[in-house]
Protein backbone atom coordinates (compact mmCIF):
# COMPACT_ATOMS: atom_id res chain seq x y z
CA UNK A 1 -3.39 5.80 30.94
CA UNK A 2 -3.94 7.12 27.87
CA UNK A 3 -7.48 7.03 26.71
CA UNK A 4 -7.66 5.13 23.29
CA UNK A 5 -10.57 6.27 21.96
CA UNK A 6 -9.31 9.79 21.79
CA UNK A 7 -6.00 8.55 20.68
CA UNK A 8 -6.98 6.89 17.97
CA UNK A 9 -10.05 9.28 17.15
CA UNK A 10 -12.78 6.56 17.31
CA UNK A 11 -16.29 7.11 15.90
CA UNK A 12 -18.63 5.00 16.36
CA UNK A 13 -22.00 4.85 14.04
CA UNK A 14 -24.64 2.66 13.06
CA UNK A 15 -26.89 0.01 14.76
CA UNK A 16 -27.18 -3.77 14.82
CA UNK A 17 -25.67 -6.84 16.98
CA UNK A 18 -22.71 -7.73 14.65
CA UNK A 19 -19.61 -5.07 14.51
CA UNK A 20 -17.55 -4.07 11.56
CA UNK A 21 -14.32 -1.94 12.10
CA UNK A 22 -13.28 -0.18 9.12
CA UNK A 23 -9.20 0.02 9.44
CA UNK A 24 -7.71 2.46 6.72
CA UNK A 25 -4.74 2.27 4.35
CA UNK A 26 -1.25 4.13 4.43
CA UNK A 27 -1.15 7.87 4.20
CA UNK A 28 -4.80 7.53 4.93
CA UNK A 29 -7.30 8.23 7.31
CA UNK A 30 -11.16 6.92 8.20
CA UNK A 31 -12.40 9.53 5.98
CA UNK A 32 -11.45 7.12 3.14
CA UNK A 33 -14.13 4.53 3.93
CA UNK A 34 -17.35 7.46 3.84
CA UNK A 35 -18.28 6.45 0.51
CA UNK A 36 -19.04 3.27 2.18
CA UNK A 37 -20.10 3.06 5.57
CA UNK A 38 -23.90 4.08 4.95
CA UNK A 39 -24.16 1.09 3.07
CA UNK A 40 -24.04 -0.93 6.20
CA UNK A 41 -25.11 0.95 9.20
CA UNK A 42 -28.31 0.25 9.23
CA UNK A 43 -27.07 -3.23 10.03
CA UNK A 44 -24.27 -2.82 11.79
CA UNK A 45 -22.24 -1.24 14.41
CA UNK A 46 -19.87 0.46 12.67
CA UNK A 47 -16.66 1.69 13.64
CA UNK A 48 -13.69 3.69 12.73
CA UNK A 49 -10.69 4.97 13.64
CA UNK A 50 -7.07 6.43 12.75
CA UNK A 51 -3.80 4.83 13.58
CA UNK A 52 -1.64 6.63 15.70
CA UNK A 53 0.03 9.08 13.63
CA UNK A 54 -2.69 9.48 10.92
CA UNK A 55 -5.66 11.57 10.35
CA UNK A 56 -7.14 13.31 13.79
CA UNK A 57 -5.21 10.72 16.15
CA UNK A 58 -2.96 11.81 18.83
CA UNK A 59 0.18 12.74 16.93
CA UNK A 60 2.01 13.08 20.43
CA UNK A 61 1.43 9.09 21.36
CA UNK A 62 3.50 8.40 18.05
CA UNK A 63 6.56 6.59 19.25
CA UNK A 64 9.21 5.45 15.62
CA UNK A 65 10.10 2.46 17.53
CA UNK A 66 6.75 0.74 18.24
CA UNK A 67 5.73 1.50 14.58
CA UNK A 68 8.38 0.56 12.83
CA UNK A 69 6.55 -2.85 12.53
CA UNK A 70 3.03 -3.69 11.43
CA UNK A 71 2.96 -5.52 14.91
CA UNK A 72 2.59 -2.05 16.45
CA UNK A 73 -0.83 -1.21 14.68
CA UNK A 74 -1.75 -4.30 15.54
CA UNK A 75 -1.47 -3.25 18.88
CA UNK A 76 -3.84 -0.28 18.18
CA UNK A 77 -6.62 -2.73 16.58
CA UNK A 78 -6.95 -4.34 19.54
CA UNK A 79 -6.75 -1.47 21.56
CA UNK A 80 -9.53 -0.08 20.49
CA UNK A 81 -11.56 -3.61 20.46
CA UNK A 82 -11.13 -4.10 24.00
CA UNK A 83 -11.97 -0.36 25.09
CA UNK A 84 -15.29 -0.94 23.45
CA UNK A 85 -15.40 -4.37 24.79
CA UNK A 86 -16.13 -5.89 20.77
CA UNK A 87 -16.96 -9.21 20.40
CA UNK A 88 -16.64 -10.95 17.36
CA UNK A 89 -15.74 -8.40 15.10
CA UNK A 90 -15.70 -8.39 11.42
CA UNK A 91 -12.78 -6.58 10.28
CA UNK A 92 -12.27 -4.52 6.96
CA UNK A 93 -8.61 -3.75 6.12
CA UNK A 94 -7.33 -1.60 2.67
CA UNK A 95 -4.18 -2.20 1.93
CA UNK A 96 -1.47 -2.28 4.28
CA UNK A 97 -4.38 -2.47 6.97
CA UNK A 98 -5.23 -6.13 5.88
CA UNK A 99 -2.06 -7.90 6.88
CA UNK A 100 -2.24 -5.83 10.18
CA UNK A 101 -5.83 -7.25 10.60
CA UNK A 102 -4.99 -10.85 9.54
CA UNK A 103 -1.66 -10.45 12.24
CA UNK A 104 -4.66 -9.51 15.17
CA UNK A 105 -6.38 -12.15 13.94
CA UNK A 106 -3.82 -14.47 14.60
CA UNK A 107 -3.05 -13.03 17.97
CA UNK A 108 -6.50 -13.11 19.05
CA UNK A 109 -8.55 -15.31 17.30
CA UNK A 110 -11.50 -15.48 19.60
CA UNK A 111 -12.09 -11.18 18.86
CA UNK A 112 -12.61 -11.95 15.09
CA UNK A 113 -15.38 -13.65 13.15
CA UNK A 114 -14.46 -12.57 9.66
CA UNK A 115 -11.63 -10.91 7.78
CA UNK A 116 -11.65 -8.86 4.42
CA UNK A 117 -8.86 -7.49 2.92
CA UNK A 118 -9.47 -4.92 0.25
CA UNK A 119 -5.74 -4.78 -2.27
CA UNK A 120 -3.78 -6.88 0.65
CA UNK A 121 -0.16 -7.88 0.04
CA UNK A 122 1.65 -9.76 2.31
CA UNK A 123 4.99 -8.62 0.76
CA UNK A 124 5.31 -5.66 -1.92
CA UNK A 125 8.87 -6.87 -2.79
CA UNK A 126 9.97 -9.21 -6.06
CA UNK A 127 11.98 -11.91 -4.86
CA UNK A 128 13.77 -13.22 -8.12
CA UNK A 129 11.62 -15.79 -9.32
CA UNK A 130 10.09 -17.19 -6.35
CA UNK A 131 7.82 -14.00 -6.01
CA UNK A 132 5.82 -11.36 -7.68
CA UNK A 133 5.00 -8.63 -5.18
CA UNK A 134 5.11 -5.97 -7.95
CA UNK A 135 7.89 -3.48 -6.72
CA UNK A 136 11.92 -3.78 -7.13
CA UNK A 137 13.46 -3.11 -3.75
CA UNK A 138 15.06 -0.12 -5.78
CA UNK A 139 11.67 1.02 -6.84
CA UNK A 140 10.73 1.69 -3.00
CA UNK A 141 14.12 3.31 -2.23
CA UNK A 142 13.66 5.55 -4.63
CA UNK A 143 9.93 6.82 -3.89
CA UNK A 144 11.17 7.21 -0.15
CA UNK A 145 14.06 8.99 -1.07
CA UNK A 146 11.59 10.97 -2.54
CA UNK A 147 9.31 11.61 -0.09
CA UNK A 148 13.00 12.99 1.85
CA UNK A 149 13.37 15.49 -0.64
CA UNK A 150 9.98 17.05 -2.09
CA UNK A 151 7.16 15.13 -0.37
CA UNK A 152 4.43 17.56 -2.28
CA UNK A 153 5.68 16.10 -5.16
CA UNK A 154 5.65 12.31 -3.92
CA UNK A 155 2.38 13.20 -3.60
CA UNK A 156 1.60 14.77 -6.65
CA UNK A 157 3.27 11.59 -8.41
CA UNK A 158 1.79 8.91 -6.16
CA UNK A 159 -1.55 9.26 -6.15
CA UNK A 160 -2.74 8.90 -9.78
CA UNK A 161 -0.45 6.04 -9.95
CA UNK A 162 -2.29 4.33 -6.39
CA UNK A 163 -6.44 5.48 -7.95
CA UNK A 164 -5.26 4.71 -11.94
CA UNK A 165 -8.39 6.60 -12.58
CA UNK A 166 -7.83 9.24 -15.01
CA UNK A 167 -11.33 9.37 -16.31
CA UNK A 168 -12.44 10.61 -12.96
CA UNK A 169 -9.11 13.55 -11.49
CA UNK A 170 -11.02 14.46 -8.80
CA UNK A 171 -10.00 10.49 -7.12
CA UNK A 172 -6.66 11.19 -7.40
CA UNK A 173 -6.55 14.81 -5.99
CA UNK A 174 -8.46 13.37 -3.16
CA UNK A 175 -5.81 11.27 -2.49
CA UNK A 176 -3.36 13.32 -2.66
CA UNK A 177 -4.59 15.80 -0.09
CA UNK A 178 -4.78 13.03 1.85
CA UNK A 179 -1.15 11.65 1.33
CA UNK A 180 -0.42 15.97 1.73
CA UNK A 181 -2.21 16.27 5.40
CA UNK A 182 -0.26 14.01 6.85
CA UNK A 183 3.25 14.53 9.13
CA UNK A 184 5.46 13.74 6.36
CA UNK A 185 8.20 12.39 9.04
CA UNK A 186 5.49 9.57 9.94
CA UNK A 187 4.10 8.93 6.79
CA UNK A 188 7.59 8.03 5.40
CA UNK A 189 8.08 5.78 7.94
CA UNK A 190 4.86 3.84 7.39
CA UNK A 191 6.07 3.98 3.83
CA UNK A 192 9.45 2.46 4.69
CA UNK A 193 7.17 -0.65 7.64
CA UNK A 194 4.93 -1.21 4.92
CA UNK A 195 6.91 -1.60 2.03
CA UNK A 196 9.84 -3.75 3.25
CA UNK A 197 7.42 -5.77 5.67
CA UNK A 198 7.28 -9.83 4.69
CA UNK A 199 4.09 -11.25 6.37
CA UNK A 200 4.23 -14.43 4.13
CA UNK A 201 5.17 -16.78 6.62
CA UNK A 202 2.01 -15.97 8.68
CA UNK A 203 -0.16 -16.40 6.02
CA UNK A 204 -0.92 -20.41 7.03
CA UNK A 205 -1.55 -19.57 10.98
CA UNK A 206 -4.69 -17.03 10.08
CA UNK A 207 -8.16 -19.12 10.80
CA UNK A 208 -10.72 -16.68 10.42
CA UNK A 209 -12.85 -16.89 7.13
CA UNK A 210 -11.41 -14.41 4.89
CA UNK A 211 -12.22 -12.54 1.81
CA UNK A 212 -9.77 -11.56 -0.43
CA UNK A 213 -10.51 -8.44 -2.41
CA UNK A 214 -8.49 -7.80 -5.57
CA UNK A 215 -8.53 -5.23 -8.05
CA UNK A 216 -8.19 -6.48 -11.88
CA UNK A 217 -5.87 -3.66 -12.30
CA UNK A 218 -3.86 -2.84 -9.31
CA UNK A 219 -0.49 -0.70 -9.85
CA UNK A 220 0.30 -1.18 -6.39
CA UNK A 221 -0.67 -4.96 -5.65
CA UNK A 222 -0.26 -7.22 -8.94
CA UNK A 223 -2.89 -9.89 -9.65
CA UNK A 224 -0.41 -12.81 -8.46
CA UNK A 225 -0.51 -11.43 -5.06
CA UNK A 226 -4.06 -12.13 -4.49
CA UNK A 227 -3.56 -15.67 -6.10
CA UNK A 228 -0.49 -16.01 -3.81
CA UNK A 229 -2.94 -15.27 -0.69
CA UNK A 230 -5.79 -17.64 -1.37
CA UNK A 231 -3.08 -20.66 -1.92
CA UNK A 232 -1.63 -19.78 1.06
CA UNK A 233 -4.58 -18.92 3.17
CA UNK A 234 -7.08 -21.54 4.58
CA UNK A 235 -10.42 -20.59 4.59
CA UNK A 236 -9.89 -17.93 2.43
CA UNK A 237 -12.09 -17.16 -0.63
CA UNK A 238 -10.75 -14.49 -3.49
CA UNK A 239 -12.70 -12.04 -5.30
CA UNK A 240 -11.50 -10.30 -8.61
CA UNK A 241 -13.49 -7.27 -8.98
CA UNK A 242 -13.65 -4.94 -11.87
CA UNK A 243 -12.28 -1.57 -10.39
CA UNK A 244 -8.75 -0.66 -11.13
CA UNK A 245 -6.58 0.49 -8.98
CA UNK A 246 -5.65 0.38 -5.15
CA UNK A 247 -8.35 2.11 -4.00
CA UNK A 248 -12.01 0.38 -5.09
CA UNK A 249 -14.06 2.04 -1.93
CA UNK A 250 -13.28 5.08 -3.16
CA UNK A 251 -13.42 4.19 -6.82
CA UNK A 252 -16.19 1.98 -7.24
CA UNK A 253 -18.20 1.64 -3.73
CA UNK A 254 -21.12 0.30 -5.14
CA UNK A 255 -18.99 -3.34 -6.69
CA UNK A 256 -17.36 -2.99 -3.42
CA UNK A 257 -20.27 -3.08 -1.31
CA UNK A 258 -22.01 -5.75 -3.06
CA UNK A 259 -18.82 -8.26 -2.83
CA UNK A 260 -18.58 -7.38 1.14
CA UNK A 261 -22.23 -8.12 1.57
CA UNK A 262 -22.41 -11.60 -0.79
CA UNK A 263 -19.35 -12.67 1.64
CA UNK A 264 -20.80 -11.65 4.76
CA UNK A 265 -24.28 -13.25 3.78
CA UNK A 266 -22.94 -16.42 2.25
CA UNK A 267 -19.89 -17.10 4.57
């Protein structure tokens, strides 16, 4: 049996009787959330890890099949909670990573005691009228056509666009090592899961009290999305925050931080 915890490069930090796992975006890895973490682990047990195909996980346990839905990072979430026996976790998803948290939420309640999505989107596809999710299907085949061709340069194009923080480069070259480090076979197909996934329809069975963190200026999620959530979502409580663009825990830990704690204190 594989042993998860070296699969999905686990670290585990921190100290205190409540858990948070940290779950990171597409075409990122843990390293993402380091701006962040020492805010809370001298309450917490803190821990992080890479999916299966990202960052320092097992590259060789990657099968295109199980990931070609979100419900097969589920299945690493709760991997990794029941290797470290967790018990009511409180679970911090960017991106992509919040919809795969709210879906393990849903298939195992009694693991979770809170939720926060940072930039979540249950669908990143316009449909007509009915729906803003702030990309033409068009749009997507395009940028993974891309990513086919010269993925360097998807890169090179992509993340500026995802931080939308000229003022400060050095965000956006981050990111784009990041988006550059990664097997460029599996990031496209995360791409291609995450972008054409529709997780709307689950939105009414998640129960956990959730936090719903959303940029004021998001080129990747617009501000309709979050909107879309909250009506959708019982329990659910949304957050407009400052920072713009996709990435505020990079960006701007500090507003981050203090929205994260307010929720966990008041909720």
């Amino acid at each position: 049996m594989t042993d998860v915890l070296v699969r999905n490069n686990v670290k585990v930090t921190g100290k205190g009787d409540k858990t948070i796992v940290f779950a990171h975006g597409f075409g990122c890895d843990q390293s993402m959330w380091r701006y962040i973490v020492p805010f809370f682990e001298e309450n917490y047990r803190v821990v992080l890890f890479d999916y299966v195909g990202s960052g320092n996980s097992d590259l060789t346990a990657y099968d295109f099949e199980k990931y070609s839905t979100l419900h097969g990072y589920v299945q690493d979430i709760l991997d990794v909670i029941e290797a470290l026996d967790l018990k009511e976790v409180i679970f911090i998803g960017h991106s992509v990573s919040s919809m795969i948290g709210m879906l393990a939420t849903i298939e195992r309640p009694d693991y979770f005691e809170k939720l926060i999505m940072v930039g979540p989107s249950p669908r990143y596809l316009n449909e007509g009228d009915n729906y803003h999710g702030g990309f033409e299907k068009s749009d997507v085949e395009d940028l993974l056509a891309m990513m086919e061709m010269n993925f360097v340069g998807w890169a090179s194009f992509m993340a500026p666009l995802a931080m939308k923080n000229p003022e400060v480069p050095e965000l956006s070259i981050e990111l784009e090592k990041s988006f550059n480090s990664s097997n460029p076979l599996i990031t496209r197909q995360f791409a291609e899961t995450t972008f054409f996934s529709d997780h709307r329809t689950d939105l009414v069975k998640a129960t956990v009290p959730t936090l719903i963190l959303q940029c004021s200026d998001d080129s990747i999620v617009p501000i309709e999305v979050g909107q879309y959530l909250q009506h959708n979502m019982k329990n659910s409580t949304l957050r407009l925050i400052e920072a713009k663009g996709h990435y505020p825990h990079i960006s701007h830990p500090k507003e981050t931080v203090s929205c994260i704690n307010e929720f966990l204190i008041l909720s």
